[in-house]
N, C-alpha and C. Protein backbone atom coordinates (compact mmCIF):
# COMPACT_ATOMS: atom_id res chain seq x y z
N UNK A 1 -14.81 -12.77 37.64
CA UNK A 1 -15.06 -14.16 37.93
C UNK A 1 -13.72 -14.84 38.14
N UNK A 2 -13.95 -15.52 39.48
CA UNK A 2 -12.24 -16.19 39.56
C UNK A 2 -12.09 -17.17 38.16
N UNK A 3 -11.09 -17.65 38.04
CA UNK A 3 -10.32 -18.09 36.51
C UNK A 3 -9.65 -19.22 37.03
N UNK A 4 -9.62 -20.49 36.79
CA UNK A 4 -8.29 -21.23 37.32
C UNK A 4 -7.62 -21.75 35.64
N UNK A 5 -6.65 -22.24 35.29
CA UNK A 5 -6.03 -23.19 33.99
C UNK A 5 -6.99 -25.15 34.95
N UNK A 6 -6.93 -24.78 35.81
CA UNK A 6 -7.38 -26.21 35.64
C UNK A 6 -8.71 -26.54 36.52
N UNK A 7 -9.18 -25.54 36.47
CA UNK A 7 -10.59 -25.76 37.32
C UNK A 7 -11.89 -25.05 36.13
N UNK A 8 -12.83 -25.75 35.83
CA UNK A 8 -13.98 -25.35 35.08
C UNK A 8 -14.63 -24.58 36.16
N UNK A 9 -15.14 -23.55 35.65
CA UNK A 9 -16.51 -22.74 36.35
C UNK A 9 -16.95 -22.94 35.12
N UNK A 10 -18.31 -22.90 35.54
CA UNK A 10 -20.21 -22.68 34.97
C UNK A 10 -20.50 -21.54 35.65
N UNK A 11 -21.72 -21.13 35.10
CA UNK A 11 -22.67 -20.32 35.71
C UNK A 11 -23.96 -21.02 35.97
N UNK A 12 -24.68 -20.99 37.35
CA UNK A 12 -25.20 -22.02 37.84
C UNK A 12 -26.38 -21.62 38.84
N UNK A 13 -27.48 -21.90 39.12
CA UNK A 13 -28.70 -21.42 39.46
C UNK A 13 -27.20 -21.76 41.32
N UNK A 14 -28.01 -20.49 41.87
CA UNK A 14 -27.33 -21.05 43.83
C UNK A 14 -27.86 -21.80 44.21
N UNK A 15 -29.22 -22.47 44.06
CA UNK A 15 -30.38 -23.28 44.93
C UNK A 15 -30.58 -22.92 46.09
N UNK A 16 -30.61 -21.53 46.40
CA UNK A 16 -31.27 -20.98 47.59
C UNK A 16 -32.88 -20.79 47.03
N UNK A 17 -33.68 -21.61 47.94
CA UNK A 17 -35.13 -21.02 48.15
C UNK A 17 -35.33 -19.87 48.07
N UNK A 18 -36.30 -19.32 47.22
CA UNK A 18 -36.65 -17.64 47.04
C UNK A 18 -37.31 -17.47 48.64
N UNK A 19 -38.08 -18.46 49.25
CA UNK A 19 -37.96 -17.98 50.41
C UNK A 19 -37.53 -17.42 51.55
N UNK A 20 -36.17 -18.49 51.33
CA UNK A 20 -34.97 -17.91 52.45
C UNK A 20 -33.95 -17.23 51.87
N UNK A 21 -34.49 -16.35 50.83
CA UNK A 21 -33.28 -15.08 49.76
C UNK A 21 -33.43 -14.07 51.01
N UNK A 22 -32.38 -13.81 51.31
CA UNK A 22 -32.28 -11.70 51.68
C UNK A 22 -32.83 -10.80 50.55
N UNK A 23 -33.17 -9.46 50.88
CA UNK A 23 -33.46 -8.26 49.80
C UNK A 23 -31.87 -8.35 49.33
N UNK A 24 -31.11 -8.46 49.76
CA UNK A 24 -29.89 -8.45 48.73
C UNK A 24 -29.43 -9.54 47.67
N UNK A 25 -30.01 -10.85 48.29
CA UNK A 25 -30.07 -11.69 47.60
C UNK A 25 -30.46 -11.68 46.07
N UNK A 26 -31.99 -10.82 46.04
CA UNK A 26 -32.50 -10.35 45.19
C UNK A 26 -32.28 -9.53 44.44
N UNK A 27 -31.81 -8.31 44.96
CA UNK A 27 -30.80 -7.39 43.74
C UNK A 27 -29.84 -8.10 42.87
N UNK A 28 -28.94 -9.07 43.76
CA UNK A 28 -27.87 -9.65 43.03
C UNK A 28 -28.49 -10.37 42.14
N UNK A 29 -27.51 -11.02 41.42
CA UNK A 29 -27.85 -12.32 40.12
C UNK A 29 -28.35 -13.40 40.73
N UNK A 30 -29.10 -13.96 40.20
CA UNK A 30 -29.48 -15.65 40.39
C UNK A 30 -28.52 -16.31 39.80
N UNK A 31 -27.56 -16.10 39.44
CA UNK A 31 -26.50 -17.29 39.01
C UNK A 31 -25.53 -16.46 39.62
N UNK A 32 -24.47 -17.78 39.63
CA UNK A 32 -23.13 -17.72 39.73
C UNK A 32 -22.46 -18.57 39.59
N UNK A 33 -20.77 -18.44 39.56
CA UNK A 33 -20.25 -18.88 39.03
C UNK A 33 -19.51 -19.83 39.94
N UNK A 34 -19.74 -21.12 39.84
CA UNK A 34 -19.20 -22.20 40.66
C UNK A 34 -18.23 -23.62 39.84
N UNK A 35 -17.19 -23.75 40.92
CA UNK A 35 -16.17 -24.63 39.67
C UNK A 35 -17.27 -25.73 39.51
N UNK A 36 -17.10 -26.51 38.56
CA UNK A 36 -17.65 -27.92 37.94
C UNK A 36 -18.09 -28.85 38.87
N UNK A 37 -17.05 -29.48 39.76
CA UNK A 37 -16.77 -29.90 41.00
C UNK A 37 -17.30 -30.01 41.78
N UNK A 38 -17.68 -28.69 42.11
CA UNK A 38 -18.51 -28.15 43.72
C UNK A 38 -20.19 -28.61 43.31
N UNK A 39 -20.05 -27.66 41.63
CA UNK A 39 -21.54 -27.61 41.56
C UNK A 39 -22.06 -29.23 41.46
N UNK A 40 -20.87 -30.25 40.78
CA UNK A 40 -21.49 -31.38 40.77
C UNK A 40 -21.90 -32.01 42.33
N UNK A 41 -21.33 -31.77 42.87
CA UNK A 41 -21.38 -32.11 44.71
C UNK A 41 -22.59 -31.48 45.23
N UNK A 42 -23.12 -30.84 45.01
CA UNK A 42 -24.38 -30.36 45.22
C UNK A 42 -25.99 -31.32 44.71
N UNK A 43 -26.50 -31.30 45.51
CA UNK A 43 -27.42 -32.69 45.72
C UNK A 43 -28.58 -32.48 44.76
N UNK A 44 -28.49 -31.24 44.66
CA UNK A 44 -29.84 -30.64 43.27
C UNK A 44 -28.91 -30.79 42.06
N UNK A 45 -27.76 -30.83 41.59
CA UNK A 45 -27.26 -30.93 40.41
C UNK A 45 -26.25 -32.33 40.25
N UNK A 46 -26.56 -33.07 41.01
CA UNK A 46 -25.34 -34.25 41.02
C UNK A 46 -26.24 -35.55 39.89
N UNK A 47 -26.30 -36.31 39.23
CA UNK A 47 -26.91 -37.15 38.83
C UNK A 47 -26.26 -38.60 38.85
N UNK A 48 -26.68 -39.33 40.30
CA UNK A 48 -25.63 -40.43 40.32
C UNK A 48 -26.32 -41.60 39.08
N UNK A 49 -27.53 -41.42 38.57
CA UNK A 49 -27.67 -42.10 37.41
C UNK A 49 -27.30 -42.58 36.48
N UNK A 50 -26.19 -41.14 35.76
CA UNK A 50 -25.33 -41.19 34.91
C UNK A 50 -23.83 -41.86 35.15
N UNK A 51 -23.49 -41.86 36.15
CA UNK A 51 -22.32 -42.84 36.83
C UNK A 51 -22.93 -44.30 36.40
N UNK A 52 -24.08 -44.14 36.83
CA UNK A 52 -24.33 -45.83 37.14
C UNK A 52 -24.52 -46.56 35.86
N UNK A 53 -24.74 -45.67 34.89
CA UNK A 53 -25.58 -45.92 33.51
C UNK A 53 -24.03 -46.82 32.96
N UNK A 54 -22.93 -45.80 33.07
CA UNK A 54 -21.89 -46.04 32.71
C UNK A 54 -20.97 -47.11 33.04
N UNK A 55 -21.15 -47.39 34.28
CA UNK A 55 -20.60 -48.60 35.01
C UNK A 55 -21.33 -49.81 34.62
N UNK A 56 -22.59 -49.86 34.73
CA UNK A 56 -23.62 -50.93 34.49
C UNK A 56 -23.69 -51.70 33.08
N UNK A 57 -23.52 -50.51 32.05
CA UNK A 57 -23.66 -50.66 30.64
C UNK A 57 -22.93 -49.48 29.71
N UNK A 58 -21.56 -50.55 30.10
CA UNK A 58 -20.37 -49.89 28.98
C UNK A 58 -20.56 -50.03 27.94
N UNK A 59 -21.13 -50.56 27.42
CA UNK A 59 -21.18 -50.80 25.90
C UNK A 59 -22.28 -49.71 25.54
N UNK A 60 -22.96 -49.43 26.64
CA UNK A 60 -23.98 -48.35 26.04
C UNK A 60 -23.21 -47.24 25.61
N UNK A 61 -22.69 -46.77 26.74
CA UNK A 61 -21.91 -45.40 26.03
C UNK A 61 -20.76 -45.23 24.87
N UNK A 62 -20.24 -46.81 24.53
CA UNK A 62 -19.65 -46.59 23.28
C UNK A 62 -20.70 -46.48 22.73
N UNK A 63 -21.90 -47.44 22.54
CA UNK A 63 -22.53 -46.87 21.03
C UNK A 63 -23.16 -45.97 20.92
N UNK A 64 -23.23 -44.86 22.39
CA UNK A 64 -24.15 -43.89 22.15
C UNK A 64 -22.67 -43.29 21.13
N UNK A 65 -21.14 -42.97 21.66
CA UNK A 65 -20.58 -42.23 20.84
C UNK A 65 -20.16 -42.98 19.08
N UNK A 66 -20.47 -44.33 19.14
CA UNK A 66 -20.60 -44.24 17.45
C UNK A 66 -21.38 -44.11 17.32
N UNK A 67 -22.32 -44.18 17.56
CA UNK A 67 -23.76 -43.25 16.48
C UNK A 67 -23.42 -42.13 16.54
N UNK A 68 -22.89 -41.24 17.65
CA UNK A 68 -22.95 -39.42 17.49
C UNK A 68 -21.68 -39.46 16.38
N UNK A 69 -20.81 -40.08 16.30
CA UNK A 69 -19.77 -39.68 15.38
C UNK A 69 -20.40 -40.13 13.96
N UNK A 70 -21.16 -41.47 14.01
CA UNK A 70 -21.56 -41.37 12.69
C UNK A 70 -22.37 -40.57 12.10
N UNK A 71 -23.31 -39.77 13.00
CA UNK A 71 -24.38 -39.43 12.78
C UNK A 71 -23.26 -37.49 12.43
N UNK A 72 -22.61 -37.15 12.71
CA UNK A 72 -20.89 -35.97 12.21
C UNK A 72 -21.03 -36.49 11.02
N UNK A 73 -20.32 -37.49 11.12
CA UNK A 73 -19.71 -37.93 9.32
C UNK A 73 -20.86 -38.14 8.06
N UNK A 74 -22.01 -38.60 8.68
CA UNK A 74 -22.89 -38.33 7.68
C UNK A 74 -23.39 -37.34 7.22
N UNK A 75 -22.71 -36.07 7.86
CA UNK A 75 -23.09 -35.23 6.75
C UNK A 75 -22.62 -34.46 6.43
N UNK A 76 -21.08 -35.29 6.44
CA UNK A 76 -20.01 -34.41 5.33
C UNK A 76 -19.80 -35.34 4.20
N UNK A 77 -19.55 -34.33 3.15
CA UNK A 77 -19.48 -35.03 1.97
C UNK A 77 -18.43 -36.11 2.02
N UNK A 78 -18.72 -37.29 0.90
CA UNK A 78 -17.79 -38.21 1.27
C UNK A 78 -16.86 -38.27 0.63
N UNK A 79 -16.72 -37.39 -0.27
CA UNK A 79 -15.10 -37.26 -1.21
C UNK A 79 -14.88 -35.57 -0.92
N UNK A 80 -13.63 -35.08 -1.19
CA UNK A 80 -13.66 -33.96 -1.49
C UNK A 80 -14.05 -33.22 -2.62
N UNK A 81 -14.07 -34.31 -3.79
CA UNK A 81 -14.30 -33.57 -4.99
C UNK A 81 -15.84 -33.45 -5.28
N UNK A 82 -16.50 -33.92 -4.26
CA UNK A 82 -17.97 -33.15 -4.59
C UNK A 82 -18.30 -31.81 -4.20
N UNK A 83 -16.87 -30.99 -3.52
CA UNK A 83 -17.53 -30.33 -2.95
C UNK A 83 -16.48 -28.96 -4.05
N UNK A 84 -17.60 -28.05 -4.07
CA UNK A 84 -17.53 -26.62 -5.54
C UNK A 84 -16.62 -25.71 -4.77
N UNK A 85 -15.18 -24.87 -5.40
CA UNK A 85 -15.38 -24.00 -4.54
C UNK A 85 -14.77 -22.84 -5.76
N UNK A 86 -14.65 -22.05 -5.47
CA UNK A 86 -14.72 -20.88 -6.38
C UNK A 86 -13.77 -20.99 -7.76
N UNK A 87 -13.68 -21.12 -8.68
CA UNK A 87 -12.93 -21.17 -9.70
C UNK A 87 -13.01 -22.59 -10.20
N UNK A 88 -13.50 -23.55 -9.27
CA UNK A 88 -13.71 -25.16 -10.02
C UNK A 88 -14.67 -25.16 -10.84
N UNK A 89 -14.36 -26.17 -11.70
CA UNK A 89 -15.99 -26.28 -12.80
C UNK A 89 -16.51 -26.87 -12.59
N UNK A 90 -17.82 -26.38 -12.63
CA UNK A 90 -19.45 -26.79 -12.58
C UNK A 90 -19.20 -27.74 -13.00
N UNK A 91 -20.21 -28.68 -12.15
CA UNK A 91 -20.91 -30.46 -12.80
C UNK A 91 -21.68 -29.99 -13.73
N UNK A 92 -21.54 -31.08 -14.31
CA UNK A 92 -22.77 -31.22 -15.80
C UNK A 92 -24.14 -31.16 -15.06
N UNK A 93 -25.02 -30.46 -16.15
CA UNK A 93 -26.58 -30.30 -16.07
C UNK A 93 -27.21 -31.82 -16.24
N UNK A 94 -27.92 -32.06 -15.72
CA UNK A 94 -28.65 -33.72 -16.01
C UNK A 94 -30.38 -33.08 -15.46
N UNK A 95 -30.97 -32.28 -17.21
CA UNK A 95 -31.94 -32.13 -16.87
C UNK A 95 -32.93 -32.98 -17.61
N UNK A 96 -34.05 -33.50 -17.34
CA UNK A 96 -35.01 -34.33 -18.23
C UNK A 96 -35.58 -33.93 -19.13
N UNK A 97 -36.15 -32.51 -18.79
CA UNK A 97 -37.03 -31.99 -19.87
C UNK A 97 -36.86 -30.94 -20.62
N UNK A 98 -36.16 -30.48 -21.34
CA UNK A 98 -36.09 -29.18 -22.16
C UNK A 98 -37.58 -28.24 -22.32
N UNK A 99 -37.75 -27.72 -21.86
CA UNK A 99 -39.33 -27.33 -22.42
C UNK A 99 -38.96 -25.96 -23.47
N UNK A 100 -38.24 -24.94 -23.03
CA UNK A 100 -38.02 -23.68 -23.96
C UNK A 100 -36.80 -24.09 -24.49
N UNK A 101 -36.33 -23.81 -25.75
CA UNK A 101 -34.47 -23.69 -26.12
C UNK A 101 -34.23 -22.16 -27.01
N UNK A 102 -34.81 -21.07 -26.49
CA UNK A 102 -34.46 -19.88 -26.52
C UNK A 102 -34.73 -19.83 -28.55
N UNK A 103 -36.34 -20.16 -28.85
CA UNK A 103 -36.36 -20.29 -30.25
C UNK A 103 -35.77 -20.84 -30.81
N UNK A 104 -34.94 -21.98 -30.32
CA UNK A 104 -34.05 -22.56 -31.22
C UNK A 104 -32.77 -22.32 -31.43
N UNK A 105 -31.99 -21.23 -30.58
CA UNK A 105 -30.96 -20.51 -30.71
C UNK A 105 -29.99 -21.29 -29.64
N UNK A 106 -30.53 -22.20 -28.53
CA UNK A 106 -29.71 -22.92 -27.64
C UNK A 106 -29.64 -24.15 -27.87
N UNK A 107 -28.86 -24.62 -27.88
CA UNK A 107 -29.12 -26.62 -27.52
C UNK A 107 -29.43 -26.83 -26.38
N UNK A 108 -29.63 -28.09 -25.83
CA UNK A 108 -29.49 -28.50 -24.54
C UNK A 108 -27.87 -28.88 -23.75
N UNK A 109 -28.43 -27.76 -22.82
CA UNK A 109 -26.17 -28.04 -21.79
C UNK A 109 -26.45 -29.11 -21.33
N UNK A 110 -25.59 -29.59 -21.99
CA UNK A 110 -25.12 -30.77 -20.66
C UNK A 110 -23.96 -30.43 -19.68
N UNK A 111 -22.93 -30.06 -20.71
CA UNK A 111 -21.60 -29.51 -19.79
C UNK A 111 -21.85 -28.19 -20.10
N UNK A 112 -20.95 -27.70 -19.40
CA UNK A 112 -20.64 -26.21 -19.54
C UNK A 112 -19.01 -25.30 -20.38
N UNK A 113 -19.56 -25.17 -21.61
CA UNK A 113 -18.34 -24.58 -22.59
C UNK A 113 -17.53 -23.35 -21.88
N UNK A 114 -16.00 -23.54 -22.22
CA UNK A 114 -15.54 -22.62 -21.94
C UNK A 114 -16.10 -21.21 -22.78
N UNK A 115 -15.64 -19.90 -21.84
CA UNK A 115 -15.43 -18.41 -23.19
C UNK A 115 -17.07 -18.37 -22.88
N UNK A 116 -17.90 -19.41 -22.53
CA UNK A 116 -20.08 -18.54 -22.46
C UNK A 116 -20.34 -18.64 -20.92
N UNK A 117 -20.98 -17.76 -20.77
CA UNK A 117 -21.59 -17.40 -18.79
C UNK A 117 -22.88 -18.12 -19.68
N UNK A 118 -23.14 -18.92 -18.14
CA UNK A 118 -24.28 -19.59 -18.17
C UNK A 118 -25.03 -18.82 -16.74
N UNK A 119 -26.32 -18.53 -17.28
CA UNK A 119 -26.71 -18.43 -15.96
C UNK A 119 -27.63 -19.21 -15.25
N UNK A 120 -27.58 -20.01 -14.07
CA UNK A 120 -28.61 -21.26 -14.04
C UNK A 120 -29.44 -20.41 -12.70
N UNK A 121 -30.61 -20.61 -13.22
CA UNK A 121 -32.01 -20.21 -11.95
C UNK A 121 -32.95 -21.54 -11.43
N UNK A 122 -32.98 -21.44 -10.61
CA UNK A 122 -33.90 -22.26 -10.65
C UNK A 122 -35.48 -21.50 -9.99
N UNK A 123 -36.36 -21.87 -10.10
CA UNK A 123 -37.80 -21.71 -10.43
C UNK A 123 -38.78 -22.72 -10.00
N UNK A 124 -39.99 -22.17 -9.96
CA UNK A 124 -41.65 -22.76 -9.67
C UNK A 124 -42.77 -21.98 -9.66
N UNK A 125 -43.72 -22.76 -10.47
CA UNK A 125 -45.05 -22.16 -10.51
C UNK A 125 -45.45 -21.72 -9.74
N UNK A 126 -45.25 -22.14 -8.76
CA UNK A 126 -46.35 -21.40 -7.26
C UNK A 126 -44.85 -20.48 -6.79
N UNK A 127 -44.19 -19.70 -6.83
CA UNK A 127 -43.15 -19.00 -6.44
C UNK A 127 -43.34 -17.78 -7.14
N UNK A 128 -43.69 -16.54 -6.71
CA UNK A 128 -44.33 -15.43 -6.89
C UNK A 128 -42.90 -14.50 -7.68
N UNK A 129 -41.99 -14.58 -6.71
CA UNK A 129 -40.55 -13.64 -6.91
C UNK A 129 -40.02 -14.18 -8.36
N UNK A 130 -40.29 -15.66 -8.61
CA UNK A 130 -39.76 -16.49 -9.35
C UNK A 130 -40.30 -16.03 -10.90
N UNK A 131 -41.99 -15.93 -10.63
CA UNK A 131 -42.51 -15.36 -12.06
C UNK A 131 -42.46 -14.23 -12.58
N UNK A 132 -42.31 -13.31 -10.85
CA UNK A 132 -41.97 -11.65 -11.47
C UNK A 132 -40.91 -11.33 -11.96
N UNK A 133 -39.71 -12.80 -11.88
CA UNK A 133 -38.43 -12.04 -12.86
C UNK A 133 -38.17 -12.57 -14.15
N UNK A 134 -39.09 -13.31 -14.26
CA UNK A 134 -39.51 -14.10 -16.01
C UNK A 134 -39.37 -12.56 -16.89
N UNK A 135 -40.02 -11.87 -16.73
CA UNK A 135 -39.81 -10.80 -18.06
C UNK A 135 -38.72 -9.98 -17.83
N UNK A 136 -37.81 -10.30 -16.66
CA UNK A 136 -36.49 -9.51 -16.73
C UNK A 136 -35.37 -10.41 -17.12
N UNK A 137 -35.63 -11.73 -16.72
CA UNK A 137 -34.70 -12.65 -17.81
C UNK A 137 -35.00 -12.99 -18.70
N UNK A 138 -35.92 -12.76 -19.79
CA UNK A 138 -36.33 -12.85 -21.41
C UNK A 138 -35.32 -11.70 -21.71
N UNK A 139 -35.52 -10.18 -21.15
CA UNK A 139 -35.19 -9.07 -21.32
C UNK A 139 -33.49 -9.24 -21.40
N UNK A 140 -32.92 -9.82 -20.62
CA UNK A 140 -31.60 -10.03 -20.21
C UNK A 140 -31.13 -10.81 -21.49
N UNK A 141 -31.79 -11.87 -21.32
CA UNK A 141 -31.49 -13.05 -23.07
C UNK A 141 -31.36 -12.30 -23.84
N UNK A 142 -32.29 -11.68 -24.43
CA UNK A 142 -32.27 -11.05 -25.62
C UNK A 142 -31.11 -10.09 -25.48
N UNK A 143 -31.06 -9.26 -24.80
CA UNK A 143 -29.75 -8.35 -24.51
C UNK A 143 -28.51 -8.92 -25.04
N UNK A 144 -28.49 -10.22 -23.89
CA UNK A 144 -26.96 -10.56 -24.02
C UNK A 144 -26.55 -11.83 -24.81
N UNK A 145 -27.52 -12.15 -25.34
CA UNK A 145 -27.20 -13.23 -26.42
C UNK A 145 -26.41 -13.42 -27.11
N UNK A 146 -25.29 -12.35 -27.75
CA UNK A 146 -24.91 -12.35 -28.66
C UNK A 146 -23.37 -12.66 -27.85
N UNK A 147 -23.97 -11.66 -26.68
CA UNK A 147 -22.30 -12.07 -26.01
C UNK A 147 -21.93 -13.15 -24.99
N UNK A 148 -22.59 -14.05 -25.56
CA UNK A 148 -22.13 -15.46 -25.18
C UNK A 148 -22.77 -16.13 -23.85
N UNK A 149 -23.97 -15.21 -23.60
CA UNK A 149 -24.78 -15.74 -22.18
C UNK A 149 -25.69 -16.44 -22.63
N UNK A 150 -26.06 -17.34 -21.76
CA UNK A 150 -26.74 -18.40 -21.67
C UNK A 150 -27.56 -18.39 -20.36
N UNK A 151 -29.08 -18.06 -20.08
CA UNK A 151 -29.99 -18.35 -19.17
C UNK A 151 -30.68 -19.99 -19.43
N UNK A 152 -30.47 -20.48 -18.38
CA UNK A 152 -31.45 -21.77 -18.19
C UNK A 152 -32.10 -21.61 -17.02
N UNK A 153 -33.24 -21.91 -16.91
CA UNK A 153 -33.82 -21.42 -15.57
C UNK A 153 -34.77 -23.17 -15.42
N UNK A 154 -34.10 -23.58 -14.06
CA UNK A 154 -34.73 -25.15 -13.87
C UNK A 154 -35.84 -25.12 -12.92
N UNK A 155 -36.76 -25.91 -13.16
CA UNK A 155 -37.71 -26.21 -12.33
C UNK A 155 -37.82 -27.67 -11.44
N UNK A 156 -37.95 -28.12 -10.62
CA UNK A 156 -38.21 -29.54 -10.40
C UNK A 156 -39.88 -29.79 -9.94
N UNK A 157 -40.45 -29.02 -10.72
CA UNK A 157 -42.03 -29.76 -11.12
C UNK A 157 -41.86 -30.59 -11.98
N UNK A 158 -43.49 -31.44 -12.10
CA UNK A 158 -43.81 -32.64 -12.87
C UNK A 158 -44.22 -31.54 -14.56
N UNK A 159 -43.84 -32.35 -15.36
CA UNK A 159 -44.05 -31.17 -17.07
C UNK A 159 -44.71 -31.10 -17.09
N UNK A 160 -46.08 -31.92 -16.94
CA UNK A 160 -47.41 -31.21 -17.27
C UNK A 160 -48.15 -30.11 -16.37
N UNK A 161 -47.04 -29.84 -14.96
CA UNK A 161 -47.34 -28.82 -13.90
C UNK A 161 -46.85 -27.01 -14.98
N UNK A 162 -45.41 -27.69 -15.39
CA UNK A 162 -44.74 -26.44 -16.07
C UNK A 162 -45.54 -26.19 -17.54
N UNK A 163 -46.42 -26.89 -17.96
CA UNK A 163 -46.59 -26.88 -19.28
C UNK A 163 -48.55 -25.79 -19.09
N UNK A 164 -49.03 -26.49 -18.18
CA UNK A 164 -50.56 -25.98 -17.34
C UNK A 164 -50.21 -24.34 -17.65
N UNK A 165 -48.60 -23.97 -16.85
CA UNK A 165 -48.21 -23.00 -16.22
C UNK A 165 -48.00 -21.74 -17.22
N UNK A 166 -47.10 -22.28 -18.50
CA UNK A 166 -46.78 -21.69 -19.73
C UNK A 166 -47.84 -21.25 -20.32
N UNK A 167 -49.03 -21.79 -20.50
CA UNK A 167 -50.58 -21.55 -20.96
C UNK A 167 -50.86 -20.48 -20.78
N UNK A 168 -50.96 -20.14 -19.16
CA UNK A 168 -51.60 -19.05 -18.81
C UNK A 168 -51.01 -18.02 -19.02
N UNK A 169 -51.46 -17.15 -18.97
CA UNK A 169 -51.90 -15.43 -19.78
C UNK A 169 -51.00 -14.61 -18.33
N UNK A 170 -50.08 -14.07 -19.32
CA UNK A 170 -49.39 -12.71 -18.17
C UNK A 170 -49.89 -11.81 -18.03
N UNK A 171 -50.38 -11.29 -16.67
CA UNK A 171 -50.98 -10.28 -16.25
C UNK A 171 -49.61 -8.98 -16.13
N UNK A 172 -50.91 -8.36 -16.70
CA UNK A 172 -49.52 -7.09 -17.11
C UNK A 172 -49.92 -5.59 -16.41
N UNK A 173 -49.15 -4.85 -16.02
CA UNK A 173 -49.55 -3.88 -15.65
C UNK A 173 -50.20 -2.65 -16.27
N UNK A 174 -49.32 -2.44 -17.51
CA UNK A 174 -49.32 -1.88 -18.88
C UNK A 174 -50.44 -2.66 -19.54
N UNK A 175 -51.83 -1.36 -19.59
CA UNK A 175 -52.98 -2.03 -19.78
C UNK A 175 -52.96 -2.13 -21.73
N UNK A 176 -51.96 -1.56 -22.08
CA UNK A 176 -52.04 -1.33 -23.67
C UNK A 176 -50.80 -2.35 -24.27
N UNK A 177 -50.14 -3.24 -23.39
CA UNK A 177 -49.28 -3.82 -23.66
C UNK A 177 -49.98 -4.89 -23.97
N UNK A 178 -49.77 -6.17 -25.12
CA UNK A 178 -50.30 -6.94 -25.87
C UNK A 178 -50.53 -8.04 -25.22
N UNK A 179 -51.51 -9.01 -24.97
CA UNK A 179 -51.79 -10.16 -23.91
C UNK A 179 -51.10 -11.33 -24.37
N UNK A 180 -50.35 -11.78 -23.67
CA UNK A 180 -49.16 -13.17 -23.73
C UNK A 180 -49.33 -14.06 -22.56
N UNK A 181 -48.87 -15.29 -23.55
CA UNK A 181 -48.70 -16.74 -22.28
C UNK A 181 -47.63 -16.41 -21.64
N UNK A 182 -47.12 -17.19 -20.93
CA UNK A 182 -45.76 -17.28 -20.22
C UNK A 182 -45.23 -18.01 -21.06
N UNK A 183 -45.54 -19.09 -21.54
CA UNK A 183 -44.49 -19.88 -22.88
C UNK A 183 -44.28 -18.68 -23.92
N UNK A 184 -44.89 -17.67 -24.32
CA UNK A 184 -44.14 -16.49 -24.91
C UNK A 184 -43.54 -15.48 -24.20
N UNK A 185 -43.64 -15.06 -22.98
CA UNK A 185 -42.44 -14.58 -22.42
C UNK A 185 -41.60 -15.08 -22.46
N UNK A 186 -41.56 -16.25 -22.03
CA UNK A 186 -40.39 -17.10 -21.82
C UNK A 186 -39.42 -17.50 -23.11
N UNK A 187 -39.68 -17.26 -23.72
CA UNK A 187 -39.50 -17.85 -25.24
C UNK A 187 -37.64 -17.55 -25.42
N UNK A 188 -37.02 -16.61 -25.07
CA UNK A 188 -36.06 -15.82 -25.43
C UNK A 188 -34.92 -17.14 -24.29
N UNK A 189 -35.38 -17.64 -23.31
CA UNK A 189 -34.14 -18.09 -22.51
C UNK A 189 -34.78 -19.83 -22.38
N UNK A 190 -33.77 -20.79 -21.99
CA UNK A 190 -34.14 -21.70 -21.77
C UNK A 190 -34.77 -22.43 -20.39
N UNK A 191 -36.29 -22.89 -20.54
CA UNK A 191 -36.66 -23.18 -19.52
C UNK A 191 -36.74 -24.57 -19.54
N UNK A 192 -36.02 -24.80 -18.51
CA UNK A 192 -36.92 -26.40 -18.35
C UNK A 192 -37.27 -27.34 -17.01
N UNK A 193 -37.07 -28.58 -17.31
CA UNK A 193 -38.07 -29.34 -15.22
C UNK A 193 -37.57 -30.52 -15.45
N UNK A 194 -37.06 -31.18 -14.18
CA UNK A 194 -36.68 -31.60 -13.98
C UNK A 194 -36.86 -32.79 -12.29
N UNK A 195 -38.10 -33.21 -12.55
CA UNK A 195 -38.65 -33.64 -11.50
C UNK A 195 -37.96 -34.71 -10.62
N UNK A 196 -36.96 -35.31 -10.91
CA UNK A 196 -36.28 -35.92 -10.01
C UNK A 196 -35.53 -35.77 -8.69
């Protein structure tokens, strides 16, 4: 494809009628590559609208570009320090509801202590992957409790959604294994919701 430093090419429909194509026409590509220029000069791709839009109503096209720039900046963060990056410390927890505290063996985090891994999940009742790893993080708690881990696993359901939820009876595979709520699986790590 020719190249210029100061000429744009596109790749660009030819606007030859499939009627009046040659059989070679047809083997070749339907596009090609035409500078900016040419292709704008061409009467199927020229839009003298947009000239006119611009001449007519300058003020339009500034505010089309502050809105597009505001509409950029809104959605980058507006300080730098909201934003996490590897080795910074975690924001504080701001959860509402404590529902599990690991038998009594956790408080509620607010911050996060140096020297303990916290591990934060978050979770929901209707989330299938979410309930099948409930008895591998009880399993994990209990494990590593001693060495300074901490599971909280958050929900942002309404409590009486998470509380309905805890009630019901874990279906178990292990037909000789003993019948439990989920508020006793759960029992070993801290669960809680946080509907805001």
């Amino acid at each position: 494809m020719p190249h210029s430093k100061y000429r744009t090419w596109v790749y660009a429909a030819t606007g030859v009628d499939a009627t009046q194509r040659s059989e070679d026409d047809h083997r070749r590509s339907r596009w090609t590559a035409l500078p900016l220029k040419k292709l704008c000069e061409q009467s199927h791709f020229h839009f003298p609208w947009s000239s006119l839009i611009v001449r007519k109503f300058p003020w339009l096209a500034i505010a089309s570009v502050v809105i597009g720039i505001g509409c950029i900046t809104s959605a980058v963060p507006s300080r730098a320090a909201d934003l996490l990056t590897i080795g910074s410390q975690a924001p504080p927890l701001d959860v509402e509801h404590w529902v599990q505290d690991g038998n009594g063996k956790f408080k509620p985090v607010t911050k996060f202590d140096k020297g303990k891994v916290y591990v934060v999940e978050f979770w929901a009742t209707w989330c299938g992957p979410c309930v099948a790893s409930m008895p591998h993080l009880a399993a994990l708690q209990t494990e590593l409790a001693d060495k300074g881990v901490q599971i909280v696993s958050i929900s942002n359901e309404e409590l009486e959604t998470v509380e309905k939820f805890l009630e019901r009876e874990v279906r178990s595979q292990d037909e000789e294994a003993k019948p439990q709520t989920y508020r006793q699986l759960t029992s070993a790590y801290c669960l809680t919701t946080d509907p805001d």
